[in-house]
Protein backbone atom coordinates (compact mmCIF):
# COMPACT_ATOMS: atom_id res chain seq x y z
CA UNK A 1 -10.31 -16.98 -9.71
CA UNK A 2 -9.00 -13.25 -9.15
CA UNK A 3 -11.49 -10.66 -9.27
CA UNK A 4 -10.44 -7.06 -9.95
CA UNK A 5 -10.50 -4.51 -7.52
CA UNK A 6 -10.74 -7.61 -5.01
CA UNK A 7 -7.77 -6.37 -2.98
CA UNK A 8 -5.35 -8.14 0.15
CA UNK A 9 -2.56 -5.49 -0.69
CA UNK A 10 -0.97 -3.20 2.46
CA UNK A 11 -2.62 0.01 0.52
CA UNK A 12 -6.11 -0.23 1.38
CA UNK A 13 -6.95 3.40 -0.06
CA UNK A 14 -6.14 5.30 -3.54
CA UNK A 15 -5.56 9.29 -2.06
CA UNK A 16 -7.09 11.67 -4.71
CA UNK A 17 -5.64 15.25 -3.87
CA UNK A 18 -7.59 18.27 -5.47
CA UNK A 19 -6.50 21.88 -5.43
CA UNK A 20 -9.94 23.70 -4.76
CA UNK A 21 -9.22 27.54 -3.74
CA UNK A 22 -5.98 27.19 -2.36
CA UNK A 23 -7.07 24.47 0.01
CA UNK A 24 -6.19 20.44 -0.61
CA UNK A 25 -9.02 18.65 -0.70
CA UNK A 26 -7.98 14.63 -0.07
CA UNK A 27 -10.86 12.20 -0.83
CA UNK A 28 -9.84 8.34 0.02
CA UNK A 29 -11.80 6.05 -2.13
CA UNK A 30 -11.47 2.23 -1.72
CA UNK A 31 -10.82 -0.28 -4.58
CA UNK A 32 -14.70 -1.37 -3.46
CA UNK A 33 -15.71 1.90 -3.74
CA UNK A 34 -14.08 2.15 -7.53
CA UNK A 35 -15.79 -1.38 -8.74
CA UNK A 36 -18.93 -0.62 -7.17
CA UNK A 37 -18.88 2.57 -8.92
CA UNK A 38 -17.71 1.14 -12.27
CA UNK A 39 -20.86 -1.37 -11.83
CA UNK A 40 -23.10 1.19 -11.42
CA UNK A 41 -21.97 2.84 -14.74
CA UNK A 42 -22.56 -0.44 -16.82
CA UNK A 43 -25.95 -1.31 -15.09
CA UNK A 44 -26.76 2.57 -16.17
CA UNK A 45 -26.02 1.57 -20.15
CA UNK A 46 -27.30 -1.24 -19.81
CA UNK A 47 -30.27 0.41 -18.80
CA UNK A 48 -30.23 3.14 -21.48
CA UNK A 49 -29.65 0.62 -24.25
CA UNK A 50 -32.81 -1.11 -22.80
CA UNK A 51 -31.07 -4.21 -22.39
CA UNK A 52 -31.99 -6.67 -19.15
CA UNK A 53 -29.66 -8.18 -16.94
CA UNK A 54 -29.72 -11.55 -19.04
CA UNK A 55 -29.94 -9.64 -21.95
CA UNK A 56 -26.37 -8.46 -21.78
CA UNK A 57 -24.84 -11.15 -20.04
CA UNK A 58 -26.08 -13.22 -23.29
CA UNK A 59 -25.04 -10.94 -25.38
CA UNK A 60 -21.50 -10.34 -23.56
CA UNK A 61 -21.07 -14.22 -23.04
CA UNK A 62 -20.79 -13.77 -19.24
CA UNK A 63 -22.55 -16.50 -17.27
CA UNK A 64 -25.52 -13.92 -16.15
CA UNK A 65 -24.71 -14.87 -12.34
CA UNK A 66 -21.65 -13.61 -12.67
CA UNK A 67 -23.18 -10.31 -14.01
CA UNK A 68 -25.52 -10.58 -11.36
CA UNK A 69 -22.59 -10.58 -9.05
CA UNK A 70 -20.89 -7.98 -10.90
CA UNK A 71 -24.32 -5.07 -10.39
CA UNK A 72 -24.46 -6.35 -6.70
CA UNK A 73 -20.89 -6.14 -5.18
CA UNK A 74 -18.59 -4.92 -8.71
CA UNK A 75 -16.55 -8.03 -8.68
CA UNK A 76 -15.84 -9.33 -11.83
CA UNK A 77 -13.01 -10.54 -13.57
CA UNK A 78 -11.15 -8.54 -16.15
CA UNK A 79 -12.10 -10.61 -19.37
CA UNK A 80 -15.86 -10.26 -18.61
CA UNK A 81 -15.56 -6.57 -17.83
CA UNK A 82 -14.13 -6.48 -21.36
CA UNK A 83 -16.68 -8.51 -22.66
CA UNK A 84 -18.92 -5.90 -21.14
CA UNK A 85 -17.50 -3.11 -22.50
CA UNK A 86 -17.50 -5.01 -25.94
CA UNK A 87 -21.18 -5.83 -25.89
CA UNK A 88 -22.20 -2.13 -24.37
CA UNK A 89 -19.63 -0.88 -27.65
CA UNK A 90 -17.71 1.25 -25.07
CA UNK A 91 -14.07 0.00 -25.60
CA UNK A 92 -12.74 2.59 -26.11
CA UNK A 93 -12.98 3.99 -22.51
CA UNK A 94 -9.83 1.34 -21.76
CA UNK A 95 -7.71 3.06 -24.07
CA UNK A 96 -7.73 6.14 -21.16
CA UNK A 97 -7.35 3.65 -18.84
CA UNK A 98 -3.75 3.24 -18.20
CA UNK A 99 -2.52 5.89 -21.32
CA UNK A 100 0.90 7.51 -21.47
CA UNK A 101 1.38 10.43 -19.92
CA UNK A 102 0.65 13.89 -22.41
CA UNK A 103 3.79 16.35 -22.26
CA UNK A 104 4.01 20.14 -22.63
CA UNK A 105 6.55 20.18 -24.96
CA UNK A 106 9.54 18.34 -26.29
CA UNK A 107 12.03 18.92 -23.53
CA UNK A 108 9.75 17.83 -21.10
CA UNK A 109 9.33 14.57 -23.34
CA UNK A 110 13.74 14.31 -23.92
CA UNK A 111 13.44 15.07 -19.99
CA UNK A 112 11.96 11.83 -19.28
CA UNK A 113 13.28 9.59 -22.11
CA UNK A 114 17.01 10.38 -20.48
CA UNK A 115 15.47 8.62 -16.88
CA UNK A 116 13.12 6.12 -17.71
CA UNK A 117 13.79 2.94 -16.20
CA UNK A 118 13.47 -0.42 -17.66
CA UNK A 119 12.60 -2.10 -14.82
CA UNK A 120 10.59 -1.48 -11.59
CA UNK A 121 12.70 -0.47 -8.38
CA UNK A 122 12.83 -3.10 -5.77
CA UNK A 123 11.74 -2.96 -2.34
């Protein structure tokens, strides 16, 4: 089974630059780091909605082990972390997941129409 954020790719870190008073700022966080910390968010509304572990895996129809799993290392695969999100009613936070990018105007928008590839480049 493939877990998300479970990675064997060459790129072992995701390089976040920040402009913070003229000086770049780089913070490296792992894939581990981001499903850890995406765990820790759910096991937080979990807690506010007062729910137990088994409690939401029930709900959710996740085998609570793998939940279990999920709060303890933040593997899980993608169809229970929407089943998650479904029974924690917090959806919508995928839609911002992968959106399309927001343009200034409409030449910027014509701009990038004119180039857009259909494919991915190959390496």
């Amino acid at each position: 089974m493939y877990y998300i954020c479970k990675s064997y790719y060459y790129i072992n870190k995701l390089i976040k630059m920040e402009l913070n008073s003229n000086i770049i700022q780089i913070n490296a966080v792992t894939p581990s780091e981001i499903c850890k910390s995406v765990a820790q968010r759910v096991k937080s509304r979990r807690l506010e909605l007062n729910l137990t572990q088994s409690g939401l895996a029930t709900r959710a129809g996740v085998n609570i082990e793998t939940y279990r799993k999920f709060e303890r290392t933040g593997e899980i695969s993608l169809l229970s972390l929407v089943k998650l999100a479904i029974a924690l009613d917090v959806t919508s936070d995928f839609a911002a997941l992968f959106a399309q990018k927001q343009y200034q105007s409409l030449d910027d928008l014509l701009e990038v129409e004119k180039t857009k590839r259909k494919r991915g480049q190959k390496l």
